[in-house]
PDB file of N, CA and C in Angstrom:
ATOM      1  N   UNK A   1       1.729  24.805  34.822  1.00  0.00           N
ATOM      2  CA  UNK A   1       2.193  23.815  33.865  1.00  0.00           C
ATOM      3  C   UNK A   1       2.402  24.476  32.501  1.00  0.00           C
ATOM      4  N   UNK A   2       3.258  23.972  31.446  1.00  0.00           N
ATOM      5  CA  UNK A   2       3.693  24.435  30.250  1.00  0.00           C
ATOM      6  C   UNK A   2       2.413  23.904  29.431  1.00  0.00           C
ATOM      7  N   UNK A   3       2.223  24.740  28.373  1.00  0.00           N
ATOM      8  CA  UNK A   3       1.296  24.278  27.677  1.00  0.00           C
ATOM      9  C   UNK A   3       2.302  22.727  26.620  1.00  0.00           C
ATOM     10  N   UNK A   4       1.990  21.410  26.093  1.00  0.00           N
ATOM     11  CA  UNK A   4       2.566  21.015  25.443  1.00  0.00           C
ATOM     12  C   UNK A   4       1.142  20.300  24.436  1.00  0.00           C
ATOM     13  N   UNK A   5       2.242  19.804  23.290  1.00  0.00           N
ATOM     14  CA  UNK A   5       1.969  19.372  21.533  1.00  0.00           C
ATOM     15  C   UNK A   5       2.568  17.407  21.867  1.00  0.00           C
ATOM     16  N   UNK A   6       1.537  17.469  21.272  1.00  0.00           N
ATOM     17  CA  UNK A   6       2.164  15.805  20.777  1.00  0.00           C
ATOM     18  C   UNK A   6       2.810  15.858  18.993  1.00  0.00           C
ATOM     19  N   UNK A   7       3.703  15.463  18.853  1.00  0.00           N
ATOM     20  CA  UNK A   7       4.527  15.887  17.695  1.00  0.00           C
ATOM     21  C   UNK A   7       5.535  14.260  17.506  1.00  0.00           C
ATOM     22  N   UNK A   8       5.521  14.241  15.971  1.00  0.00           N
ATOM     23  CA  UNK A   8       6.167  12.586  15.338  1.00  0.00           C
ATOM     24  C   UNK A   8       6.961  12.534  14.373  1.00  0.00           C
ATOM     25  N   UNK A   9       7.090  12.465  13.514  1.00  0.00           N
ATOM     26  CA  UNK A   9       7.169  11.887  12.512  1.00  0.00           C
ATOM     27  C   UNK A   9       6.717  10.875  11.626  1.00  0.00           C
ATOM     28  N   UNK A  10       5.669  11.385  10.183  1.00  0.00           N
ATOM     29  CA  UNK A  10       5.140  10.398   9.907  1.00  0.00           C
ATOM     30  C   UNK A  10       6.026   9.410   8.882  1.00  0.00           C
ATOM     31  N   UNK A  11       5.609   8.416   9.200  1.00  0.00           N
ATOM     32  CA  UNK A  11       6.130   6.977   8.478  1.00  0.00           C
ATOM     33  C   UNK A  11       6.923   6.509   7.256  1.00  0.00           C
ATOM     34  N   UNK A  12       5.421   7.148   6.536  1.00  0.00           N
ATOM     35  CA  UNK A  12       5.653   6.991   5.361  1.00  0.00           C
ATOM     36  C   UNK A  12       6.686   7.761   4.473  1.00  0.00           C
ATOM     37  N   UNK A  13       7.246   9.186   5.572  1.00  0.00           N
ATOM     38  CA  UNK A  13       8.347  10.337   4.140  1.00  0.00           C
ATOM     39  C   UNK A  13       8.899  10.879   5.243  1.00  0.00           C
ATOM     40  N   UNK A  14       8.635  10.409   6.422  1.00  0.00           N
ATOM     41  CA  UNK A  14       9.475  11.317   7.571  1.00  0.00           C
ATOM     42  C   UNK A  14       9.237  12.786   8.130  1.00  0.00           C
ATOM     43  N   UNK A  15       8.359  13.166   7.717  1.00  0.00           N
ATOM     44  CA  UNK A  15       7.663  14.718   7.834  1.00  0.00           C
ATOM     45  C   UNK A  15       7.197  14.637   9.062  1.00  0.00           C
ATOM     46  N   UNK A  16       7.727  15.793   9.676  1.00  0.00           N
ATOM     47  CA  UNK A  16       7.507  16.310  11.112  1.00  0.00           C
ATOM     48  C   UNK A  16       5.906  16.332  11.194  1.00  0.00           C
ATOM     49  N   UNK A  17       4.805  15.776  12.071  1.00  0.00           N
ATOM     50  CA  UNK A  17       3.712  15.945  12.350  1.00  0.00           C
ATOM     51  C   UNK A  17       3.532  16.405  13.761  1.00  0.00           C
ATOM     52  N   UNK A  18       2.181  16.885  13.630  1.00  0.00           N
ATOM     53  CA  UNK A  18       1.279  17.135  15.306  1.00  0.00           C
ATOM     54  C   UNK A  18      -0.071  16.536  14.947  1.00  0.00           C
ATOM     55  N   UNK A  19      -0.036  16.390  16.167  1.00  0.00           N
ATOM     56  CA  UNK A  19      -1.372  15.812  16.640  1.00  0.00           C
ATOM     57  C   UNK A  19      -2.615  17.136  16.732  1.00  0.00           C
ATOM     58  N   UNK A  20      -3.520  17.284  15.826  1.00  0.00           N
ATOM     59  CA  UNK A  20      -4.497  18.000  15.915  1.00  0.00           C
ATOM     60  C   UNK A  20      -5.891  17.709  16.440  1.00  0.00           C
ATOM     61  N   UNK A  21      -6.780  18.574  17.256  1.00  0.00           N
ATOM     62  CA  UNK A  21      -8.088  18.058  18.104  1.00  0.00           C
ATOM     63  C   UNK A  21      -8.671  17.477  16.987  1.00  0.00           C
ATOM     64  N   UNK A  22      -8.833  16.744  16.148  1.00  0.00           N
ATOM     65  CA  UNK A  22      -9.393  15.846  15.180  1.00  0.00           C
ATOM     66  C   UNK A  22      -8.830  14.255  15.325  1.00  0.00           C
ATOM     67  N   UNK A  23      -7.852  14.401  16.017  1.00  0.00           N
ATOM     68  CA  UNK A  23      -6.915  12.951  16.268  1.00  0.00           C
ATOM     69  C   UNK A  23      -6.045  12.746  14.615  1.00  0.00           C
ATOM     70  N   UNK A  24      -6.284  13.738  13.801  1.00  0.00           N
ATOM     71  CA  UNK A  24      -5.484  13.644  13.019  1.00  0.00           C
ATOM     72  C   UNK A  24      -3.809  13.974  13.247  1.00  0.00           C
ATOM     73  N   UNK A  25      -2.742  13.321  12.274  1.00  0.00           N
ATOM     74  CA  UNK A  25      -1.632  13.845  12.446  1.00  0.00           C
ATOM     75  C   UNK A  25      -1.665  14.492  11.321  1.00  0.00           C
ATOM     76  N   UNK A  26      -1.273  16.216  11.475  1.00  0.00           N
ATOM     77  CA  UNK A  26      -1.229  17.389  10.467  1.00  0.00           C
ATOM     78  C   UNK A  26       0.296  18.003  10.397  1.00  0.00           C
ATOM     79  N   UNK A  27       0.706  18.477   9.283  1.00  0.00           N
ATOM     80  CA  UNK A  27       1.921  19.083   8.604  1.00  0.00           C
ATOM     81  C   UNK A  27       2.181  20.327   9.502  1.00  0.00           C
ATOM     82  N   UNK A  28       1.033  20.951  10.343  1.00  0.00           N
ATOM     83  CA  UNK A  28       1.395  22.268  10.673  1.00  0.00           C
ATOM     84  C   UNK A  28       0.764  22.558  12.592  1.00  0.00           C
ATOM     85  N   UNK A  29       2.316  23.199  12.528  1.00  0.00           N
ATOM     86  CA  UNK A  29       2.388  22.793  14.265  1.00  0.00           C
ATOM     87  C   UNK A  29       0.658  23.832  14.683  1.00  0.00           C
ATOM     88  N   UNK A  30       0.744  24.935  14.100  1.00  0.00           N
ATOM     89  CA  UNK A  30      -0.581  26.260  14.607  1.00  0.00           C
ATOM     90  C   UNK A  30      -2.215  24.755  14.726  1.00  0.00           C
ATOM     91  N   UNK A  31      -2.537  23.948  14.121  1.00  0.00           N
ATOM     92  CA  UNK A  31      -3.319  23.117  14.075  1.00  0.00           C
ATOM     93  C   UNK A  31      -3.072  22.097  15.277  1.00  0.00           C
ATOM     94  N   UNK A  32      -2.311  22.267  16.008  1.00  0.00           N
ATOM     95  CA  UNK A  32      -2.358  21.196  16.996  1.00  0.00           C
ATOM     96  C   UNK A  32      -3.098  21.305  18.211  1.00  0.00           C
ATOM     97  N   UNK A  33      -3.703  20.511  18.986  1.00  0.00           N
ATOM     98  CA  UNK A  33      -4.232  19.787  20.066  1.00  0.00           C
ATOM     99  C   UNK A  33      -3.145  20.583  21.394  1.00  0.00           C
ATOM    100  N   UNK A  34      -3.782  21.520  22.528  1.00  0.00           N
ATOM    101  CA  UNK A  34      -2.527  22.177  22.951  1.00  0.00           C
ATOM    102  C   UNK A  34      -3.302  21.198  24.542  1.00  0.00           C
ATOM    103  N   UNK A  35      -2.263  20.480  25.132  1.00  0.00           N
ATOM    104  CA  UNK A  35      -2.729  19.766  26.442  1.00  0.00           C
ATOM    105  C   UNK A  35      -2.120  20.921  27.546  1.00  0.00           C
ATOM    106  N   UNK A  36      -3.201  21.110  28.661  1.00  0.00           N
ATOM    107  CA  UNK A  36      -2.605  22.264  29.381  1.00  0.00           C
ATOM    108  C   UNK A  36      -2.573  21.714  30.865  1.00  0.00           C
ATOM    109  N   UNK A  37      -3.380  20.222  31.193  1.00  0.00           N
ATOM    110  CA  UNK A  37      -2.989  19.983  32.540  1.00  0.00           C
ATOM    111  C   UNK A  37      -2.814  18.465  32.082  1.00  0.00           C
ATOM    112  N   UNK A  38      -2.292  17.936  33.040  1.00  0.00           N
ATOM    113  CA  UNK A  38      -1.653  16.643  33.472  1.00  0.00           C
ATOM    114  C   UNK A  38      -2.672  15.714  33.029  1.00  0.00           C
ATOM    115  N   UNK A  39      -3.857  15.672  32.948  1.00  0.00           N
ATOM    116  CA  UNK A  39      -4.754  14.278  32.264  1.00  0.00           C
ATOM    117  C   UNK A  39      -4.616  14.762  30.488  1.00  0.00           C
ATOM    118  N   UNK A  40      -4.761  15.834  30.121  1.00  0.00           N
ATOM    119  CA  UNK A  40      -4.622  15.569  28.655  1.00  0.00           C
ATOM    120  C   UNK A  40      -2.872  15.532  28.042  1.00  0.00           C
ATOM    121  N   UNK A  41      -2.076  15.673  29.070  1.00  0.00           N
ATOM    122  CA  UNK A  41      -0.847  15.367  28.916  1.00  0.00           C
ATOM    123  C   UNK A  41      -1.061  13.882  28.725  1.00  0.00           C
ATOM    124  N   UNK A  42      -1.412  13.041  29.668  1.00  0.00           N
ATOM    125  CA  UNK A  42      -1.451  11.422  29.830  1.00  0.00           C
ATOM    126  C   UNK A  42      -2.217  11.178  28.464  1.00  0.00           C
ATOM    127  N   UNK A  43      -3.771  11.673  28.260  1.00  0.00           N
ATOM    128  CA  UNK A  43      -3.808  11.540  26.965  1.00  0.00           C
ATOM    129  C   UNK A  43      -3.345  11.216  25.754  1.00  0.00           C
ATOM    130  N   UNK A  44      -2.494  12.529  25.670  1.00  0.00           N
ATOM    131  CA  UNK A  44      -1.211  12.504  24.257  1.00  0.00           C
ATOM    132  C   UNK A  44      -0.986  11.532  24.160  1.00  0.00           C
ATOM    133  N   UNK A  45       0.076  11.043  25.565  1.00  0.00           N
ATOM    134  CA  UNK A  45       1.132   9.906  25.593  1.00  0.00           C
ATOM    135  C   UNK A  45       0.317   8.570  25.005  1.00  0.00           C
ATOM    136  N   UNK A  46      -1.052   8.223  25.071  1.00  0.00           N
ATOM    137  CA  UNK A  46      -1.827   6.869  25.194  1.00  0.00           C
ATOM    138  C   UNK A  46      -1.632   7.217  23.728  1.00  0.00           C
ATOM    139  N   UNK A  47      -2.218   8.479  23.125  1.00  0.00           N
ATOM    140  CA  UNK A  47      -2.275   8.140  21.654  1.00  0.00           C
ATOM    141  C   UNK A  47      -0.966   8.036  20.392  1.00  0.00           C
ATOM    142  N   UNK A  48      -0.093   9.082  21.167  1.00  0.00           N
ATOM    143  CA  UNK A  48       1.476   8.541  20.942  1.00  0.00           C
ATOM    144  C   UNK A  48       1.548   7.254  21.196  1.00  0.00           C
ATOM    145  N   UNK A  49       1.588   6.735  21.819  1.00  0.00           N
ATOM    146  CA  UNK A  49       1.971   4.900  21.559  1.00  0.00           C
ATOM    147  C   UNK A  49       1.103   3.958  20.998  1.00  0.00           C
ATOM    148  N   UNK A  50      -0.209   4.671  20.558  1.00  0.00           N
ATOM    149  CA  UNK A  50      -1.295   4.043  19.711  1.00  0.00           C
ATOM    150  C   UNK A  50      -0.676   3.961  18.663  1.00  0.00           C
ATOM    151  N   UNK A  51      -0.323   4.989  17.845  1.00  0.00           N
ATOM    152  CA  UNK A  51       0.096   5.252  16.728  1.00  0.00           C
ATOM    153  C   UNK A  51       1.353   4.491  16.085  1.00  0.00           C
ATOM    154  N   UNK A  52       2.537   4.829  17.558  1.00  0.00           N
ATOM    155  CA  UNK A  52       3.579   4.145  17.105  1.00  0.00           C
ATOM    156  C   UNK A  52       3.402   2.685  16.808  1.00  0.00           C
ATOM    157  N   UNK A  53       2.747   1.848  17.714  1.00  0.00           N
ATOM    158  CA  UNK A  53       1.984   0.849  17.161  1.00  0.00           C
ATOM    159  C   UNK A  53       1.478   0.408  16.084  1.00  0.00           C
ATOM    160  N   UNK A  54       0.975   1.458  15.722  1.00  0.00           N
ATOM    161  CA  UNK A  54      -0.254   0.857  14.558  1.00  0.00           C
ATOM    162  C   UNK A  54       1.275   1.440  13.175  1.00  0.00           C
ATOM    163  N   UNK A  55       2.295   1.922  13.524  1.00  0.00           N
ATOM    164  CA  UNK A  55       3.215   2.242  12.642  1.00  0.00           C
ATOM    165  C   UNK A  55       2.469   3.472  11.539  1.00  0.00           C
ATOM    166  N   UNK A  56       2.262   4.157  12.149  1.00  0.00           N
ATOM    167  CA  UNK A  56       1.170   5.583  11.492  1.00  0.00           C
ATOM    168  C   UNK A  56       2.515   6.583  11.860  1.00  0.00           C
ATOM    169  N   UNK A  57       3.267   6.470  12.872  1.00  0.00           N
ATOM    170  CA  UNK A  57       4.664   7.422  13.148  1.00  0.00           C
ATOM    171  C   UNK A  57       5.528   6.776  14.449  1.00  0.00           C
ATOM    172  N   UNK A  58       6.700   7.791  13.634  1.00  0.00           N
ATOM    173  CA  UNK A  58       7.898   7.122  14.361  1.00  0.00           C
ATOM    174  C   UNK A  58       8.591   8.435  15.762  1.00  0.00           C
ATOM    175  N   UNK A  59       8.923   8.307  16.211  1.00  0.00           N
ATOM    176  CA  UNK A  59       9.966   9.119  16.874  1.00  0.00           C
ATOM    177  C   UNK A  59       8.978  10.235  17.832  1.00  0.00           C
ATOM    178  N   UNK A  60       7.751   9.583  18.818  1.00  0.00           N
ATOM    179  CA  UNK A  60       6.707  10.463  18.922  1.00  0.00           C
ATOM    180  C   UNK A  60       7.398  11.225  20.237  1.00  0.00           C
ATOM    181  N   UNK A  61       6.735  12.695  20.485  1.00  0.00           N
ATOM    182  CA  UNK A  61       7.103  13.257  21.429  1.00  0.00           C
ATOM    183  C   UNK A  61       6.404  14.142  21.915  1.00  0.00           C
ATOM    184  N   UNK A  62       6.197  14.409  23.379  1.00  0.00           N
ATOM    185  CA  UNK A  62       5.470  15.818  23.936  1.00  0.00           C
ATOM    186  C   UNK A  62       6.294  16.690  24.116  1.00  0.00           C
ATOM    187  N   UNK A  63       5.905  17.906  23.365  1.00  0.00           N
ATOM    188  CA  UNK A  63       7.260  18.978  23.740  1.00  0.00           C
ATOM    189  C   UNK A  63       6.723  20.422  23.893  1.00  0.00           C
ATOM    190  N   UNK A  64       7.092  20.983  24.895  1.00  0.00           N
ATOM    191  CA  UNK A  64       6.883  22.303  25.619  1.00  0.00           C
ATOM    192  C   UNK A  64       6.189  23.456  24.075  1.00  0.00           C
ATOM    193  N   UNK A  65       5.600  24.273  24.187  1.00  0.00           N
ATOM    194  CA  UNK A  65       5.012  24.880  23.478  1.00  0.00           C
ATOM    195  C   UNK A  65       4.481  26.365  24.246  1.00  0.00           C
ATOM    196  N   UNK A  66       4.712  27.596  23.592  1.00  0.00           N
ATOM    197  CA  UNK A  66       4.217  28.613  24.471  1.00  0.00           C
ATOM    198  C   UNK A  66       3.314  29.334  23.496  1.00  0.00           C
ATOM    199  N   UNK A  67       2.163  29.680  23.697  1.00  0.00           N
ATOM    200  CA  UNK A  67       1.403  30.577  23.117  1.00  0.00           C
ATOM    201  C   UNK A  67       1.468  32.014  23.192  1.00  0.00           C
ATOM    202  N   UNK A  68       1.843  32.554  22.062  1.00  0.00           N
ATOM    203  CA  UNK A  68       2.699  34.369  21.931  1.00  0.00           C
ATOM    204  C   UNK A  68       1.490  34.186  20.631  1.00  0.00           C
ATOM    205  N   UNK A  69       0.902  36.105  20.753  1.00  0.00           N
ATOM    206  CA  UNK A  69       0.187  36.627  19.796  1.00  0.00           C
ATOM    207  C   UNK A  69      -0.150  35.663  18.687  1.00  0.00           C
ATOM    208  N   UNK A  70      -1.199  34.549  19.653  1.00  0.00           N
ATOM    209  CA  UNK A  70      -2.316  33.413  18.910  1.00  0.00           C
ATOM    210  C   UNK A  70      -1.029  32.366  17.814  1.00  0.00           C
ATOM    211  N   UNK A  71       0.405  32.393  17.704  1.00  0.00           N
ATOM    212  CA  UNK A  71       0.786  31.723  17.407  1.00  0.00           C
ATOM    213  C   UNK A  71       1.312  30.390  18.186  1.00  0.00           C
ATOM    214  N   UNK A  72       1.653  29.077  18.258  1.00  0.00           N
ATOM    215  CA  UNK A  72       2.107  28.025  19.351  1.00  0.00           C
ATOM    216  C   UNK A  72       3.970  28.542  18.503  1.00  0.00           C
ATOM    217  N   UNK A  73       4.480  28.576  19.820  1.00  0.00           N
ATOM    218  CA  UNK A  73       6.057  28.325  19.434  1.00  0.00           C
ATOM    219  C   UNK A  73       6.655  27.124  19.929  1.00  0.00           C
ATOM    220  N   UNK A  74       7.486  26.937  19.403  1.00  0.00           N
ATOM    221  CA  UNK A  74       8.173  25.574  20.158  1.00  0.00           C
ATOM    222  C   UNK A  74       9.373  26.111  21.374  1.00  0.00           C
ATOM    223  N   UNK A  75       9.145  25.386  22.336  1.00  0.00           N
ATOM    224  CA  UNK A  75      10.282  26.445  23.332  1.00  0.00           C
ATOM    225  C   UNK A  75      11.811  25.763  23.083  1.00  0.00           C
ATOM    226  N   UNK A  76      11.839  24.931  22.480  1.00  0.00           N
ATOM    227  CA  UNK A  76      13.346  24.512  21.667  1.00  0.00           C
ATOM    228  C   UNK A  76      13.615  24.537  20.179  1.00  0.00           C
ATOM    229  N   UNK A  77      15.238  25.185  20.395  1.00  0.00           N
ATOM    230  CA  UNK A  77      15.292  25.233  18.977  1.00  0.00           C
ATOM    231  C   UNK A  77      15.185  24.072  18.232  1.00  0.00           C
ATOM    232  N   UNK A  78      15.423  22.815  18.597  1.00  0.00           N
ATOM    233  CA  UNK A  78      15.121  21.626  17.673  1.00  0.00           C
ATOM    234  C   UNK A  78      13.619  21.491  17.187  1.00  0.00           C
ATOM    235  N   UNK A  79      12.874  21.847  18.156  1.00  0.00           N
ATOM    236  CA  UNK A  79      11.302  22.021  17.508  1.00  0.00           C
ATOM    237  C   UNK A  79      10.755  22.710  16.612  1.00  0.00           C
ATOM    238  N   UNK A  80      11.703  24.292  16.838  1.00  0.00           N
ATOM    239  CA  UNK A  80      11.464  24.915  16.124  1.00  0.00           C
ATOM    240  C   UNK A  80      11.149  24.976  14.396  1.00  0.00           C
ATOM    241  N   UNK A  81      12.969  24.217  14.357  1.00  0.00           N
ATOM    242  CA  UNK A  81      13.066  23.806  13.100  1.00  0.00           C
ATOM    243  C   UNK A  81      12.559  22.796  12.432  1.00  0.00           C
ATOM    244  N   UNK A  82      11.984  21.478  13.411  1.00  0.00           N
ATOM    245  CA  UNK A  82      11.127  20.522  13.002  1.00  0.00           C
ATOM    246  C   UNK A  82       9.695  21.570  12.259  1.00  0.00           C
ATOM    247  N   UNK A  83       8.937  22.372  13.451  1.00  0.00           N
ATOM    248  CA  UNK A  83       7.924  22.789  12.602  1.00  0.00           C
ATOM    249  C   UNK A  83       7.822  23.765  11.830  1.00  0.00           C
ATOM    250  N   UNK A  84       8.930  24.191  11.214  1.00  0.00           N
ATOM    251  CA  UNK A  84       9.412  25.392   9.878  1.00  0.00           C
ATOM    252  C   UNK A  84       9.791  24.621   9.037  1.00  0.00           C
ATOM    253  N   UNK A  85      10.036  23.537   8.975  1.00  0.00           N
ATOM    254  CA  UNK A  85      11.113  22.841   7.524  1.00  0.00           C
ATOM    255  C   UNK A  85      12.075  22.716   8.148  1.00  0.00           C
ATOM    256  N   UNK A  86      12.967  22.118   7.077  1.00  0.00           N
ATOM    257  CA  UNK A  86      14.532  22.024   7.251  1.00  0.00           C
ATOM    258  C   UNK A  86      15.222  23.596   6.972  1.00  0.00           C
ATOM    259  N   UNK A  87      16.595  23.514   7.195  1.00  0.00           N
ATOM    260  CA  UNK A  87      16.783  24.665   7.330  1.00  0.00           C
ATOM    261  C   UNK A  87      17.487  24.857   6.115  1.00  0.00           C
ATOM    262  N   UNK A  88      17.405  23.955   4.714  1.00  0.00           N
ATOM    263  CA  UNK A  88      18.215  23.834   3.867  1.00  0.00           C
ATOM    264  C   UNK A  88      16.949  23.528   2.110  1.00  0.00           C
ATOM    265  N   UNK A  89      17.022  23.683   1.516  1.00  0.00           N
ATOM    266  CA  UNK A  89      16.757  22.857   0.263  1.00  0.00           C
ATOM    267  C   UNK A  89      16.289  21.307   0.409  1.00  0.00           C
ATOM    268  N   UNK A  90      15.499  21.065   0.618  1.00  0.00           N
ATOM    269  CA  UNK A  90      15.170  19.611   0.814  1.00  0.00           C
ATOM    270  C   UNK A  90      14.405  18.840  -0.437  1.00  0.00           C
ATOM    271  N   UNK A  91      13.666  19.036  -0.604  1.00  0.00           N
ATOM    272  CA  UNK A  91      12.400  18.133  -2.020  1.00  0.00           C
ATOM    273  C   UNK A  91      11.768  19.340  -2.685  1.00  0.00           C
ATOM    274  N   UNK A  92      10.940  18.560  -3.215  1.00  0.00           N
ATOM    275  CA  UNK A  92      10.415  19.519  -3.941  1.00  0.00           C
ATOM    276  C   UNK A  92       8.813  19.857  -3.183  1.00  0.00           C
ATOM    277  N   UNK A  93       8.572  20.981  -3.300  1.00  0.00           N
ATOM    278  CA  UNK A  93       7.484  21.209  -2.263  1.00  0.00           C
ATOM    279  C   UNK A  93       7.797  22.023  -0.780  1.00  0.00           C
ATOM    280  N   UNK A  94       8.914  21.372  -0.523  1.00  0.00           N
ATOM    281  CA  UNK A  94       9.554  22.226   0.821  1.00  0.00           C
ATOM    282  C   UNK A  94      10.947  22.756   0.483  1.00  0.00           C
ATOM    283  N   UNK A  95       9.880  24.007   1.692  1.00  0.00           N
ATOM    284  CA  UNK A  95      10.824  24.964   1.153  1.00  0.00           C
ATOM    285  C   UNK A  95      11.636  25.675   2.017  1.00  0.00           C
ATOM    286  N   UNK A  96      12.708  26.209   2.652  1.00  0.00           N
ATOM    287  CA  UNK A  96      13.913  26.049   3.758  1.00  0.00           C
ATOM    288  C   UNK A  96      13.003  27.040   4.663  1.00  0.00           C
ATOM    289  N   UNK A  97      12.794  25.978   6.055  1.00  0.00           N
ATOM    290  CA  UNK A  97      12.582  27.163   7.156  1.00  0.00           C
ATOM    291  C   UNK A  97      12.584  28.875   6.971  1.00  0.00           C
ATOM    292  N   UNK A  98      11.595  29.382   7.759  1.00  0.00           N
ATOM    293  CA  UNK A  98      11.806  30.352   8.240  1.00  0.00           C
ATOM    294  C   UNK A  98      12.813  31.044   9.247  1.00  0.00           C
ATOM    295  N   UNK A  99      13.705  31.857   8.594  1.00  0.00           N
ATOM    296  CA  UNK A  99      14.468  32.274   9.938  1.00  0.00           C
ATOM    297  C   UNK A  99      14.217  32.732  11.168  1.00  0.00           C
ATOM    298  N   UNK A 100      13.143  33.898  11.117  1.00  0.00           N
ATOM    299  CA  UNK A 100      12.214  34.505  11.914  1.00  0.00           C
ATOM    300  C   UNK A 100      11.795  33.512  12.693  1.00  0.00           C
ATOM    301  N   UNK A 101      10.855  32.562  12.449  1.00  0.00           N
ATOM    302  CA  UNK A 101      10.240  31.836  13.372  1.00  0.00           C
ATOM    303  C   UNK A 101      11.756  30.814  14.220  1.00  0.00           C
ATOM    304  N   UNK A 102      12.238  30.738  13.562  1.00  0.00           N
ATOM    305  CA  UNK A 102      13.383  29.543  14.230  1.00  0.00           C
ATOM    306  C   UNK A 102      13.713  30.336  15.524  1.00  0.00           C
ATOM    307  N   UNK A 103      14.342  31.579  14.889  1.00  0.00           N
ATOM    308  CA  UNK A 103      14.892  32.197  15.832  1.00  0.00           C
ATOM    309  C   UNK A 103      14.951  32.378  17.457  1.00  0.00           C
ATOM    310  N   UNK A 104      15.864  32.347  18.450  1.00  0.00           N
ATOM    311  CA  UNK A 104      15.805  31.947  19.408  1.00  0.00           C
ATOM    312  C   UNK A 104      15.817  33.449  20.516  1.00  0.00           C
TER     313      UNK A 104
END
């Protein structure tokens, strides 16, 4: 089985989150909760729809994740760039993806 991340968007500003072993949702994918067989997969999903519920995040998802030299990567480029930033100038505070990590 693939290792996978429970990953959202939070509510309130739209910022890409993960789900970290604290049940917190955190800014940074390396902090996440990594489910590696089929009951903590089911897991995720219960607390993904807790959340969307309780309107804590929108757009929740489990998505493939591979562990390379102690970092989590996202195995799609759309993930990628969710957990680097945007790939552009966005607010203030963030600051444009990494190319390196995006990279495919």
């Amino acid at each position: 089985m693939v290792d996978k991340v429970l990953t959202a968007n939070r509510l309130s500003d739209g910022i890409a989150v993960w789900l970290d072993a604290n049940g917190q949702w955190n800014e940074d994918l390396q902090s996440s909760l990594v489910a590696r067989h089929a009951e903590a997969v089911a897991s995720l999903e219960e607390i993904g729809k807790r959340d969307f519920s309780a309107n804590k995040v929108v757009d929740v998802n489990i998505i493939d994740v591979a562990e390379e030299d102690g970092r989590l990567w996202p195995t799609r480029l759309r993930e990628r760039i969710r957990a680097a930033g945007p790939t552009i100038e966005y607010a203030t505070g963030y600051k444009p993806a990494d190319a390196a990590f995006i990279a495919v």
